[in-house]
PDB file of N, CA and C in Angstrom:
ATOM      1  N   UNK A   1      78.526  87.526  42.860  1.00  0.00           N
ATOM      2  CA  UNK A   1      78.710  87.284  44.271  1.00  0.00           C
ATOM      3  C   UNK A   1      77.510  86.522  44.808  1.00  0.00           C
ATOM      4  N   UNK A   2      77.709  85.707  45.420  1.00  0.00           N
ATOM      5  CA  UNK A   2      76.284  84.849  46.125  1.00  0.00           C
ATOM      6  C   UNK A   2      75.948  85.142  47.306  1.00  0.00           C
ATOM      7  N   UNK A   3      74.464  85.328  47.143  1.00  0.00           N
ATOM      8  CA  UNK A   3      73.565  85.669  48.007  1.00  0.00           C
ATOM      9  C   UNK A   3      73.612  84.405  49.268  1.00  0.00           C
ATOM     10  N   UNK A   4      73.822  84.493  50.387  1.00  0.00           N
ATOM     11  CA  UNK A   4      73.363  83.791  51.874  1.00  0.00           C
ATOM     12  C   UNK A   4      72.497  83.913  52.124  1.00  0.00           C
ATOM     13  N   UNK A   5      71.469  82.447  52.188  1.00  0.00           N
ATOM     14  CA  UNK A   5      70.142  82.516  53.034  1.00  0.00           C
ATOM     15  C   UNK A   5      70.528  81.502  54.537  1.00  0.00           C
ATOM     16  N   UNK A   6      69.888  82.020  55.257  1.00  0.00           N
ATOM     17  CA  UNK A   6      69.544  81.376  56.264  1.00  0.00           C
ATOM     18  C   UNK A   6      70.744  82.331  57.689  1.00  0.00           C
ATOM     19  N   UNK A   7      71.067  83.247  57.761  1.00  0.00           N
ATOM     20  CA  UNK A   7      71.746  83.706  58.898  1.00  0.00           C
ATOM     21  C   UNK A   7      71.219  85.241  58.639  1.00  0.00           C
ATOM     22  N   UNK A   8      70.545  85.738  59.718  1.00  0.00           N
ATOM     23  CA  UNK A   8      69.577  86.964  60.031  1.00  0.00           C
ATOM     24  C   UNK A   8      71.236  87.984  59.638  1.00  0.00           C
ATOM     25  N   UNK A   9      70.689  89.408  59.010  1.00  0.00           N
ATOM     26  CA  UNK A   9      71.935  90.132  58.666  1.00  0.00           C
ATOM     27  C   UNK A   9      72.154  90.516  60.067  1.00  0.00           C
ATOM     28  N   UNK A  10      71.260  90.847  61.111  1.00  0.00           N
ATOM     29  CA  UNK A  10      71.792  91.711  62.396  1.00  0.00           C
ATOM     30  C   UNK A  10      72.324  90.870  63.122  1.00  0.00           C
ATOM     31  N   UNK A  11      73.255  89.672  63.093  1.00  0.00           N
ATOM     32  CA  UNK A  11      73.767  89.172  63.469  1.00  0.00           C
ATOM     33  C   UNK A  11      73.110  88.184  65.096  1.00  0.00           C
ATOM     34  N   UNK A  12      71.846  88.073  64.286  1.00  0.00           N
ATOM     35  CA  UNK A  12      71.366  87.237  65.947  1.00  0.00           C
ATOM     36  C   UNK A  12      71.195  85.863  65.380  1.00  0.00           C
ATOM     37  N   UNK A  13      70.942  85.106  66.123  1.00  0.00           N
ATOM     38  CA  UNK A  13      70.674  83.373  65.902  1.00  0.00           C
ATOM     39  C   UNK A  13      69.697  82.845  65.619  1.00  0.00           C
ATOM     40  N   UNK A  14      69.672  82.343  64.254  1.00  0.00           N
ATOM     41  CA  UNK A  14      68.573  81.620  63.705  1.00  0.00           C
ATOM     42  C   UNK A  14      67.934  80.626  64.314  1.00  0.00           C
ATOM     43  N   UNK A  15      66.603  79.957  64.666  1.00  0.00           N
ATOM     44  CA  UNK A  15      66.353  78.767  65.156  1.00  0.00           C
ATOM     45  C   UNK A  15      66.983  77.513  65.002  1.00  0.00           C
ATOM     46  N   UNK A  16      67.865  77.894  63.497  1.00  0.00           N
ATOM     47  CA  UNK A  16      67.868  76.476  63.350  1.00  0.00           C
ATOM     48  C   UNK A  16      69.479  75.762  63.457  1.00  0.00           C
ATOM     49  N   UNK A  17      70.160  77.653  63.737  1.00  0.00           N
ATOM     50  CA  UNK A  17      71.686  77.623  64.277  1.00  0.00           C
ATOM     51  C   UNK A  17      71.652  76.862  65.736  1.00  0.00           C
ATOM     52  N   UNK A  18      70.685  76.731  66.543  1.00  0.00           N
ATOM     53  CA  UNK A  18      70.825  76.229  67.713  1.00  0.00           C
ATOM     54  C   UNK A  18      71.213  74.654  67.503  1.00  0.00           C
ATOM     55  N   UNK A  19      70.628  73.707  66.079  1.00  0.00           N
ATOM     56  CA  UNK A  19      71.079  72.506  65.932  1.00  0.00           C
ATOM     57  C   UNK A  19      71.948  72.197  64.826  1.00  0.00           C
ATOM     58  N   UNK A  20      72.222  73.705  64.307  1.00  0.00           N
ATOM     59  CA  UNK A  20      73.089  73.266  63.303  1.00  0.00           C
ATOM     60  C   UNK A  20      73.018  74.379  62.433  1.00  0.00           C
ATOM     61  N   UNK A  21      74.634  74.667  61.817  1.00  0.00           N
ATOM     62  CA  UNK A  21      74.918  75.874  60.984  1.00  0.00           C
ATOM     63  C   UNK A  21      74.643  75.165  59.771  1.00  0.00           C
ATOM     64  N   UNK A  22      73.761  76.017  58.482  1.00  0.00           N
ATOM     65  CA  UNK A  22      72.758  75.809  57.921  1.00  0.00           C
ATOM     66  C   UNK A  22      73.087  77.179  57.036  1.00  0.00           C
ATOM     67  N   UNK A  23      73.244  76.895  55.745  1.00  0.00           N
ATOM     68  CA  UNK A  23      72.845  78.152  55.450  1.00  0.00           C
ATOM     69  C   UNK A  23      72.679  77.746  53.453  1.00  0.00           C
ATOM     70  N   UNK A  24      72.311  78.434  52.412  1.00  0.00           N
ATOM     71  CA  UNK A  24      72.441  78.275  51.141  1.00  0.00           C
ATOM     72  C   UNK A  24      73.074  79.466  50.465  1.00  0.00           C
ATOM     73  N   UNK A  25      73.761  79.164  49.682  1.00  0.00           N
ATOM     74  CA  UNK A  25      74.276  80.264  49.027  1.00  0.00           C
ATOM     75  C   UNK A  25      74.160  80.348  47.306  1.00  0.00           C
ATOM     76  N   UNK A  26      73.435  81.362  47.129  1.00  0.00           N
ATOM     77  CA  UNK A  26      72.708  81.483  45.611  1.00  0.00           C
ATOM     78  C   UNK A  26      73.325  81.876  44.896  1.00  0.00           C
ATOM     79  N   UNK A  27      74.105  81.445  43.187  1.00  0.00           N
ATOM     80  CA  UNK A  27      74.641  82.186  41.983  1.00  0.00           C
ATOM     81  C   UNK A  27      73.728  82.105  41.077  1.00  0.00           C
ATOM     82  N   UNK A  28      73.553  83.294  40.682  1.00  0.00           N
ATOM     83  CA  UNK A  28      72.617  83.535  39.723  1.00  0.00           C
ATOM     84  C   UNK A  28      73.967  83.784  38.099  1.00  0.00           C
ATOM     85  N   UNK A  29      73.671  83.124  37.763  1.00  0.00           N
ATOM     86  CA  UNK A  29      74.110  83.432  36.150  1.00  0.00           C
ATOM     87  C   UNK A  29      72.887  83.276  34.863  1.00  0.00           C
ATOM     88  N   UNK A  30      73.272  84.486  34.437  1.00  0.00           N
ATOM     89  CA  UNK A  30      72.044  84.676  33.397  1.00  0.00           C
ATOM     90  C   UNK A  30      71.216  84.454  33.808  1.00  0.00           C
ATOM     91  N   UNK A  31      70.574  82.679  33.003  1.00  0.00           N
ATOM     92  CA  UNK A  31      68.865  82.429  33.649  1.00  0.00           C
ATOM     93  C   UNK A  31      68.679  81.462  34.483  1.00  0.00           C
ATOM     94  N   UNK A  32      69.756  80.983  35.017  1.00  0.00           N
ATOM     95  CA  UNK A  32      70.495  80.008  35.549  1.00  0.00           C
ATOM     96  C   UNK A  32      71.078  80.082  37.238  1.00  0.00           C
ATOM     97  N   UNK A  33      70.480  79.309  38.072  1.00  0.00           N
ATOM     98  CA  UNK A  33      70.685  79.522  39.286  1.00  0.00           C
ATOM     99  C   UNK A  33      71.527  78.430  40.374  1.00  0.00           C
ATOM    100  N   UNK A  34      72.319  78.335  41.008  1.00  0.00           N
ATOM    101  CA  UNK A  34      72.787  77.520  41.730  1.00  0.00           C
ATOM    102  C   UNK A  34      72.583  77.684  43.285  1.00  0.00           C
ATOM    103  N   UNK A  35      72.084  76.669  44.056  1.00  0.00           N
ATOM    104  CA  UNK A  35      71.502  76.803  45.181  1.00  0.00           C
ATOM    105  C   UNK A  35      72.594  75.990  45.673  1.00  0.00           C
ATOM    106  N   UNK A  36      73.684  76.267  46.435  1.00  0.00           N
ATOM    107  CA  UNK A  36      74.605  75.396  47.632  1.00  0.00           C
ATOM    108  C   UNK A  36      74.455  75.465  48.697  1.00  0.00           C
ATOM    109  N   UNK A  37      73.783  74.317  49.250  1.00  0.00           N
ATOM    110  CA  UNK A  37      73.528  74.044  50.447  1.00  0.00           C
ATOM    111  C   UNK A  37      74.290  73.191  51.266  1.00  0.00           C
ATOM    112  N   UNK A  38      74.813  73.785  52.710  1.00  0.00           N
ATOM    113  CA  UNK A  38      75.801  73.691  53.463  1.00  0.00           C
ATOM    114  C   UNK A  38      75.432  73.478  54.699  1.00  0.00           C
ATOM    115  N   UNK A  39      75.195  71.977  55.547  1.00  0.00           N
ATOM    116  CA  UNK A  39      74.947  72.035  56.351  1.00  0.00           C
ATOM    117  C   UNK A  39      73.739  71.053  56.414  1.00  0.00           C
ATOM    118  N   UNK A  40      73.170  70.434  57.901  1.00  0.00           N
ATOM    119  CA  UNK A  40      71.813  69.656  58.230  1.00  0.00           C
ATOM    120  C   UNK A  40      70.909  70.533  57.714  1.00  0.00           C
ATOM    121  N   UNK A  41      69.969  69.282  56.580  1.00  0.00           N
ATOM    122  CA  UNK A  41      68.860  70.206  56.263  1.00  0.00           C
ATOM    123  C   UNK A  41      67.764  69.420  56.794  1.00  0.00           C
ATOM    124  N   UNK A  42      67.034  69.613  57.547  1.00  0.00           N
ATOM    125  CA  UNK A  42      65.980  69.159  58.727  1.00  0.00           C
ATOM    126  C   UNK A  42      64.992  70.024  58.797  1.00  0.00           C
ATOM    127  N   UNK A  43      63.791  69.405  59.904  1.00  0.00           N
ATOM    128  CA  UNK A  43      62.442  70.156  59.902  1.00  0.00           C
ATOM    129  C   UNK A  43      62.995  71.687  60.625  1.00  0.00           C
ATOM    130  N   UNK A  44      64.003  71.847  61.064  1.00  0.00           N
ATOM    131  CA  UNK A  44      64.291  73.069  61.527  1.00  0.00           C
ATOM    132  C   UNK A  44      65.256  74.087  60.809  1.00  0.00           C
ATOM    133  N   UNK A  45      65.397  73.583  59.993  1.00  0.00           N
ATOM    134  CA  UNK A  45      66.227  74.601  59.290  1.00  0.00           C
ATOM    135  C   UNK A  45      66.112  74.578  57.485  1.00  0.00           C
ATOM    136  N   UNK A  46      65.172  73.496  56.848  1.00  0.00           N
ATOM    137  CA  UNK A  46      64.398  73.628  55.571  1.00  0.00           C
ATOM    138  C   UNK A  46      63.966  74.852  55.153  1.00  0.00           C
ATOM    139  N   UNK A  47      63.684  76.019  56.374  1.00  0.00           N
ATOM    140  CA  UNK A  47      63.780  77.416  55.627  1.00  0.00           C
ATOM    141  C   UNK A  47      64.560  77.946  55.177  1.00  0.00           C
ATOM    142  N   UNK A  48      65.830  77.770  55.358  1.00  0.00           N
ATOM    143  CA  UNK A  48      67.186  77.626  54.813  1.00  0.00           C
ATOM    144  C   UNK A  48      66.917  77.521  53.054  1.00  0.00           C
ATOM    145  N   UNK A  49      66.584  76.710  53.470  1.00  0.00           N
ATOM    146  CA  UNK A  49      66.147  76.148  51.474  1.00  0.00           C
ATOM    147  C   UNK A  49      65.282  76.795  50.649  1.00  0.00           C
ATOM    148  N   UNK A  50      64.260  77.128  51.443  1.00  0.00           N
ATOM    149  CA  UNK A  50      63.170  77.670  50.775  1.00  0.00           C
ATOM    150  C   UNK A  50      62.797  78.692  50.764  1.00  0.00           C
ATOM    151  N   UNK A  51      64.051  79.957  51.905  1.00  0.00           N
ATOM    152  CA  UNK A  51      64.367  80.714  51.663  1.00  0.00           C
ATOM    153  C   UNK A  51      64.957  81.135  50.392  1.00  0.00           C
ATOM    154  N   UNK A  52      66.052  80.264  49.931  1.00  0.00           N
ATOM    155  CA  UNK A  52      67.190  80.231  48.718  1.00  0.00           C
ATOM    156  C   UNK A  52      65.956  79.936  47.534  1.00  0.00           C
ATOM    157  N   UNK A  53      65.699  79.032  47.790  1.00  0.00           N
ATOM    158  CA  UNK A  53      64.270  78.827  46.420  1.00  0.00           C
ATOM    159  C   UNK A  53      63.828  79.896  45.607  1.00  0.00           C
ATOM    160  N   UNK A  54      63.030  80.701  46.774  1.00  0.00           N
ATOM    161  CA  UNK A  54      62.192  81.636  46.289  1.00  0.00           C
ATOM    162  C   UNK A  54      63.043  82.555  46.176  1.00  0.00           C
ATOM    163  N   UNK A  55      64.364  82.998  45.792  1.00  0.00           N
ATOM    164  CA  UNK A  55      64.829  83.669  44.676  1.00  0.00           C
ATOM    165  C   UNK A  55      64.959  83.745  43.551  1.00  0.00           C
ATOM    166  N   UNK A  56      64.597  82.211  43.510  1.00  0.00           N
ATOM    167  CA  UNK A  56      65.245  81.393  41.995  1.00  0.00           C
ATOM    168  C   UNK A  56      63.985  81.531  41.126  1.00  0.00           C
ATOM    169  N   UNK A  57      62.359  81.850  41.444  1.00  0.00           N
ATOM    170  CA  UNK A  57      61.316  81.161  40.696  1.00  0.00           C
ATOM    171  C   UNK A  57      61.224  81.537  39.377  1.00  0.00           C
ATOM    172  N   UNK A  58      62.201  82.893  38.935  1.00  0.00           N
ATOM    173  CA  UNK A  58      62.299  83.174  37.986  1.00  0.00           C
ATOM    174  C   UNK A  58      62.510  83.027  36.642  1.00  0.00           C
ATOM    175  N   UNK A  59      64.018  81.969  37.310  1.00  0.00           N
ATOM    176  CA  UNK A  59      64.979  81.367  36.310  1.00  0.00           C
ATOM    177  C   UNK A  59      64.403  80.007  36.032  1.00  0.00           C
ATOM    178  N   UNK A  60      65.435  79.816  34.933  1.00  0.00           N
ATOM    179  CA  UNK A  60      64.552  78.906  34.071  1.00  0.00           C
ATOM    180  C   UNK A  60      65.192  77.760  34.290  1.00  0.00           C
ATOM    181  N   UNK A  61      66.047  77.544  34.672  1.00  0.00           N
ATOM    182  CA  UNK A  61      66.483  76.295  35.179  1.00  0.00           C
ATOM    183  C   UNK A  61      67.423  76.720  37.078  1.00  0.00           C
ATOM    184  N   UNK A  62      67.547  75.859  37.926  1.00  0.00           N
ATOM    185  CA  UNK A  62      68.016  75.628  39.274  1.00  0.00           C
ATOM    186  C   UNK A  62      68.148  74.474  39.762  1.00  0.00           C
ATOM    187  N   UNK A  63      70.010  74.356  39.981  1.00  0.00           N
ATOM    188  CA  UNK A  63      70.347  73.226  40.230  1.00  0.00           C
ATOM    189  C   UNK A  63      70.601  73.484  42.124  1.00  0.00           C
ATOM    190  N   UNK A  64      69.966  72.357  42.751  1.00  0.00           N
ATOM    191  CA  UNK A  64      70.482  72.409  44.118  1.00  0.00           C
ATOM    192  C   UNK A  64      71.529  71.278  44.175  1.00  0.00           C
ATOM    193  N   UNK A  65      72.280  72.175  45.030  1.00  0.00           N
ATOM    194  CA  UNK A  65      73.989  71.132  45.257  1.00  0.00           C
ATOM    195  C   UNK A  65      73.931  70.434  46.600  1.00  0.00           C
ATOM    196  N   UNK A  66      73.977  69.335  47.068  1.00  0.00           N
ATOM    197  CA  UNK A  66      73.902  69.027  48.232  1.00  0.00           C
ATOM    198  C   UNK A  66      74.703  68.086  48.557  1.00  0.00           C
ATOM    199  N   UNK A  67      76.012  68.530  47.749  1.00  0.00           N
ATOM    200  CA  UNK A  67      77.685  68.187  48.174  1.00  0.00           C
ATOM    201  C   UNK A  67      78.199  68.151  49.893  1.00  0.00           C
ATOM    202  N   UNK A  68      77.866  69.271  50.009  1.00  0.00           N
ATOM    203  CA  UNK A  68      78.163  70.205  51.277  1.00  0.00           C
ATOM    204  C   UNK A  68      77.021  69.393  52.816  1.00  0.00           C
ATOM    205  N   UNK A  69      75.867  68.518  52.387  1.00  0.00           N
ATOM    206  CA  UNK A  69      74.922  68.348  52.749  1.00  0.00           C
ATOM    207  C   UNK A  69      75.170  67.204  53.399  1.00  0.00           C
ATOM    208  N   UNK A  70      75.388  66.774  54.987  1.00  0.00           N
ATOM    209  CA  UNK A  70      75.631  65.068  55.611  1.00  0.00           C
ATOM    210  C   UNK A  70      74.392  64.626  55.659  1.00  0.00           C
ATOM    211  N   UNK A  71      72.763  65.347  55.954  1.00  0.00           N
ATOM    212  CA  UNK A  71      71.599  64.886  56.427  1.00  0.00           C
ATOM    213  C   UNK A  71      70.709  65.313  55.824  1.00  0.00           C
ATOM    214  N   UNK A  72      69.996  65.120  55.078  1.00  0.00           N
ATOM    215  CA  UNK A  72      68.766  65.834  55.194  1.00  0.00           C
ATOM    216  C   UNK A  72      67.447  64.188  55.553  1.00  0.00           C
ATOM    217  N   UNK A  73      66.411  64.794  56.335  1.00  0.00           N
ATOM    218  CA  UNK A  73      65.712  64.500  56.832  1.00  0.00           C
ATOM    219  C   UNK A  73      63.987  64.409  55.889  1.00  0.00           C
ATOM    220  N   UNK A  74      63.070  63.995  56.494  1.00  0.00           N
ATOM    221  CA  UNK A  74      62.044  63.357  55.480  1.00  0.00           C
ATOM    222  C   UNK A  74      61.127  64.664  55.345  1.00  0.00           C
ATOM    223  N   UNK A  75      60.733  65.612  55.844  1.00  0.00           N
ATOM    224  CA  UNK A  75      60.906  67.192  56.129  1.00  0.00           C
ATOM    225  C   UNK A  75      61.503  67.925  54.769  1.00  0.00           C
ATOM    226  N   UNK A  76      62.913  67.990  54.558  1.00  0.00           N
ATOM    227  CA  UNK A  76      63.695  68.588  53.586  1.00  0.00           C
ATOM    228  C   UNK A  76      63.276  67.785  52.299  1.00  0.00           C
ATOM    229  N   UNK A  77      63.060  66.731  52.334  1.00  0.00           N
ATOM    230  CA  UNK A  77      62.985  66.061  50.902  1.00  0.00           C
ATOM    231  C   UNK A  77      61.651  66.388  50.631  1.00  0.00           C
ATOM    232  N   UNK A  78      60.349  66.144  51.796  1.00  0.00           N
ATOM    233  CA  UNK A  78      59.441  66.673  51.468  1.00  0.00           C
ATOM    234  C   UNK A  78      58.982  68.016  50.491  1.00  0.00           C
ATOM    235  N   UNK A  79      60.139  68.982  50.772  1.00  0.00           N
ATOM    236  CA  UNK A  79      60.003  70.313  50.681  1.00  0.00           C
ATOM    237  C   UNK A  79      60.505  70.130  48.878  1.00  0.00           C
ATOM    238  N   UNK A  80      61.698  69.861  49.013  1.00  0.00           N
ATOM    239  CA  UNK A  80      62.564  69.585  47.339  1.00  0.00           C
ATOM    240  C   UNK A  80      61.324  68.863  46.485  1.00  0.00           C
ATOM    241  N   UNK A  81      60.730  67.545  47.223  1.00  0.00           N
ATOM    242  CA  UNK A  81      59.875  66.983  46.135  1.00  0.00           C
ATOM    243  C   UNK A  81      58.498  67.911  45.581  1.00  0.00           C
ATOM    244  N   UNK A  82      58.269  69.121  46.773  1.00  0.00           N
ATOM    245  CA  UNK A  82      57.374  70.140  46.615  1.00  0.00           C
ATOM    246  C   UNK A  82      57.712  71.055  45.525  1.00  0.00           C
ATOM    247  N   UNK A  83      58.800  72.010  45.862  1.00  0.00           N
ATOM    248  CA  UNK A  83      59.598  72.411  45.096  1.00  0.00           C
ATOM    249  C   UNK A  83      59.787  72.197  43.554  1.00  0.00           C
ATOM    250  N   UNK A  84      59.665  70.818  43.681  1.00  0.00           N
ATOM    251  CA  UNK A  84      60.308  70.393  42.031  1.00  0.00           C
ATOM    252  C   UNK A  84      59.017  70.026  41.338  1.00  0.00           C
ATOM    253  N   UNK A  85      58.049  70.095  42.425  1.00  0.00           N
ATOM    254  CA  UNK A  85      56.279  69.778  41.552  1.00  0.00           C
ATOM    255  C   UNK A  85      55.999  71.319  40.968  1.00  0.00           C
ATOM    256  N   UNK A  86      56.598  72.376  42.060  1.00  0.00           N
ATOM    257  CA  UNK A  86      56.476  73.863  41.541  1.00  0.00           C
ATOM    258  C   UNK A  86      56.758  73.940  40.136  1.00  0.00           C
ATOM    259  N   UNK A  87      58.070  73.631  40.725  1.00  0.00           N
ATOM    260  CA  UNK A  87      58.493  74.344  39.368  1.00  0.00           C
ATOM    261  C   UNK A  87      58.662  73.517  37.835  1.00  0.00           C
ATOM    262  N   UNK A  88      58.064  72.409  37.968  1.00  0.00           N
ATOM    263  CA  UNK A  88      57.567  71.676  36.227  1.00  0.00           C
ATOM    264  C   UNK A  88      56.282  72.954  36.187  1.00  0.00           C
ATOM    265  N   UNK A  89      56.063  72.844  37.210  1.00  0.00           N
ATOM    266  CA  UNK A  89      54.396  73.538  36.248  1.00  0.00           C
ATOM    267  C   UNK A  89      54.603  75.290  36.160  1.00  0.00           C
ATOM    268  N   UNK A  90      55.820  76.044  36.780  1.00  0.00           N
ATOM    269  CA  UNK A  90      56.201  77.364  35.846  1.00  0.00           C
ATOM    270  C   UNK A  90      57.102  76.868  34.611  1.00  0.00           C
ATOM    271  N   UNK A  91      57.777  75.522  34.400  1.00  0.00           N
ATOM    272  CA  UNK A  91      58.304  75.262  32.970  1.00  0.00           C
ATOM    273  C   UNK A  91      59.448  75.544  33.552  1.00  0.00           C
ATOM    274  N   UNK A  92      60.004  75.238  34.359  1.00  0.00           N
ATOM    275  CA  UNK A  92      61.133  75.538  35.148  1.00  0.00           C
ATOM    276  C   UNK A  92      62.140  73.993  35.728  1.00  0.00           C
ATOM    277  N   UNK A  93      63.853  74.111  35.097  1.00  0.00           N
ATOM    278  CA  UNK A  93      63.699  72.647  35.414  1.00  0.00           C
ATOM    279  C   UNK A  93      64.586  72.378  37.000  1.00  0.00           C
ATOM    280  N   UNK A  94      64.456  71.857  37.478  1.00  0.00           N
ATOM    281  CA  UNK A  94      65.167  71.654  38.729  1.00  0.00           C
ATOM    282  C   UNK A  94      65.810  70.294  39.308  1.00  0.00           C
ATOM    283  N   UNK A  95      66.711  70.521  39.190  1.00  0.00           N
ATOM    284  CA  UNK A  95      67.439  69.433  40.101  1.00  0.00           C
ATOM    285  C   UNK A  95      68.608  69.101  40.990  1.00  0.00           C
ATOM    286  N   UNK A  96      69.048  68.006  41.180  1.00  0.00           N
ATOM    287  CA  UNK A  96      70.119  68.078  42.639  1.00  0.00           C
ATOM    288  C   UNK A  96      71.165  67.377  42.024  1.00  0.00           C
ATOM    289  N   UNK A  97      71.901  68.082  42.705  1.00  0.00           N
ATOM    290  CA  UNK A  97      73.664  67.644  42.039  1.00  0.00           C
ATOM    291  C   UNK A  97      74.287  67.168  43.828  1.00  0.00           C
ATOM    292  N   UNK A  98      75.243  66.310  43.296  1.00  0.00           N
ATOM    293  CA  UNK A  98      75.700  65.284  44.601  1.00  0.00           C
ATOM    294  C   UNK A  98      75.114  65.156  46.149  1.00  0.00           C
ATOM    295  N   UNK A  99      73.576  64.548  45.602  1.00  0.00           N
ATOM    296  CA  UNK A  99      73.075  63.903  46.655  1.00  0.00           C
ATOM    297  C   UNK A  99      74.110  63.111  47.682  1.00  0.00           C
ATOM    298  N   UNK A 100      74.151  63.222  48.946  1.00  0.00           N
ATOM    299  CA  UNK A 100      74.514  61.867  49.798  1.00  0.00           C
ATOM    300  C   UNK A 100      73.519  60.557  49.125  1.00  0.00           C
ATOM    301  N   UNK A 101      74.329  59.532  49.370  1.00  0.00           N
ATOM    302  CA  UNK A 101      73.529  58.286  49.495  1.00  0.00           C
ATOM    303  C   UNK A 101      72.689  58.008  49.733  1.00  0.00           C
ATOM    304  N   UNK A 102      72.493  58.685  50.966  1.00  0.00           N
ATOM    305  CA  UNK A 102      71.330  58.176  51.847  1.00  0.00           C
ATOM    306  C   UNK A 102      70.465  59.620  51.404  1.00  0.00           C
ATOM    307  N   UNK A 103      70.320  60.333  50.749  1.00  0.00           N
ATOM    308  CA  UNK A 103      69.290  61.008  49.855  1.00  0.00           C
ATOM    309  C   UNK A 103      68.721  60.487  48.814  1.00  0.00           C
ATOM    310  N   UNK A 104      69.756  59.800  47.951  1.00  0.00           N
ATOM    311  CA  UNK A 104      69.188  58.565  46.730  1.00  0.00           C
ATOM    312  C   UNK A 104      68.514  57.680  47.267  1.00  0.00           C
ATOM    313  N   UNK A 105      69.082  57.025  48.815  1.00  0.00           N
ATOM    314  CA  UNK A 105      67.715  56.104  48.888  1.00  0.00           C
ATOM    315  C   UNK A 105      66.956  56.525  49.287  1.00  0.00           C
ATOM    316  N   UNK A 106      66.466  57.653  50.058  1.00  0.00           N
ATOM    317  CA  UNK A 106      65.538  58.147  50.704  1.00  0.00           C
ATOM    318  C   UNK A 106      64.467  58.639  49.077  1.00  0.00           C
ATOM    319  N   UNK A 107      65.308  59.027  48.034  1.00  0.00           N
ATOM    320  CA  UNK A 107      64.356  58.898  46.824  1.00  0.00           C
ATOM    321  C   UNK A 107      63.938  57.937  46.145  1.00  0.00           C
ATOM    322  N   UNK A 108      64.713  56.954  46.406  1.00  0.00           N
ATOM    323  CA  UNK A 108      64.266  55.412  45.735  1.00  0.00           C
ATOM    324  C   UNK A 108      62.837  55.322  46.891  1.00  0.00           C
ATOM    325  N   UNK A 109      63.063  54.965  48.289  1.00  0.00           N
ATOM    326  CA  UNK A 109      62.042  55.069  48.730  1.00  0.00           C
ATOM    327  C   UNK A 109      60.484  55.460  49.116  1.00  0.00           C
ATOM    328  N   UNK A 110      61.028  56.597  48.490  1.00  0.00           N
ATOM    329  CA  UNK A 110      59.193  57.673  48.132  1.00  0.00           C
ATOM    330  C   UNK A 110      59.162  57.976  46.851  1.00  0.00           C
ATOM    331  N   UNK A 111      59.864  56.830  46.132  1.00  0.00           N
ATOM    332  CA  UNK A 111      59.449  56.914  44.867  1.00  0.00           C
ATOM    333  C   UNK A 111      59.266  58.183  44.101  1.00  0.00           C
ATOM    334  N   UNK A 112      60.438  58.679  44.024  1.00  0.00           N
ATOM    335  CA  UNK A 112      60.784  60.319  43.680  1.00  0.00           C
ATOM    336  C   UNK A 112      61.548  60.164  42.781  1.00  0.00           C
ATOM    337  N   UNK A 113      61.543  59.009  41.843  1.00  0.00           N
ATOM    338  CA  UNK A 113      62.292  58.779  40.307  1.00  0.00           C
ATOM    339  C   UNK A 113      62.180  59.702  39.565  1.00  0.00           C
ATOM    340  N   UNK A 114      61.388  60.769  39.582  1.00  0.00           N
ATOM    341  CA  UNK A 114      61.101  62.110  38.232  1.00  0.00           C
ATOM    342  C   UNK A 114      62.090  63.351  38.899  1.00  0.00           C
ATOM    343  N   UNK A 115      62.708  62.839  40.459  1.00  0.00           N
ATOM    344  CA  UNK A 115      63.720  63.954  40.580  1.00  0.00           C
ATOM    345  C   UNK A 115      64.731  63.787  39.650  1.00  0.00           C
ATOM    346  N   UNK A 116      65.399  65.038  39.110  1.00  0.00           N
ATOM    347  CA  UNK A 116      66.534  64.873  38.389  1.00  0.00           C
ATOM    348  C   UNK A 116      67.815  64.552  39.287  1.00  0.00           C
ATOM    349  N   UNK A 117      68.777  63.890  38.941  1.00  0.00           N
ATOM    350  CA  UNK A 117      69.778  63.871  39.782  1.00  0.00           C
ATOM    351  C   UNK A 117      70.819  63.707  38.810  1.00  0.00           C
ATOM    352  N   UNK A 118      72.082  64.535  39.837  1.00  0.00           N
ATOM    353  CA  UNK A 118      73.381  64.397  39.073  1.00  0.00           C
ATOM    354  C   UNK A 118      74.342  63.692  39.970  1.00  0.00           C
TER     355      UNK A 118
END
């Protein structure tokens, strides 16, 4: 069953629900983790992500999906290109499965060629 990050359990409103429903939802199989992210990922709601992250630091590989994803902003990529510096150096591999477009160029642009992409 997958874990939801980003919506408080007592049912009150996240900061970042005010610009947008936002949330990740985590499958853990074996050592193996899937992060689906649903929704604007921006300077206001990237905790969203990095909430979902830091479940994963364990496993030995984590793919983020960002199918579900129309925006992310220079903020969120910041965070992923952080993220993915983490986790080469626990030996951990990470990468993103169906970027938008305009995420590939936003990686062509900051020269983020060592992200993995699917």
């Amino acid at each position: 069953m997958p874990v939801r990050a980003g919506r408080p359990q007592d049912g009150s409103v996240a900061a970042s629900d005010r610009f947008a429903e936002t949330c990740a939802d985590v499958v853990v199989i074996d050592d193996e983790a899937l992060v689906s992210v649903h929704g604007d990922l921006d300077l206001f709601s990237v905790s969203v992500l990095e909430d979902a992250l830091a479940t994963t630091r364990s496993l030995s590989r984590v793919v983020i999906d960002l199918g579900q994803t129309a925006f992310v902003d220079l903020a969120a990529m910041r965070r992923i290109e952080h993220a993915a510096r983490e986790a080469r150096s626990r030996g951990q591999e990470l990468r993103l499965e169906h970027p938008p477009s305009m995420v590939r160029r936003m990686i062509d642009l900051m020269r983020l060629g060592d992200l993995h992409l699917c």
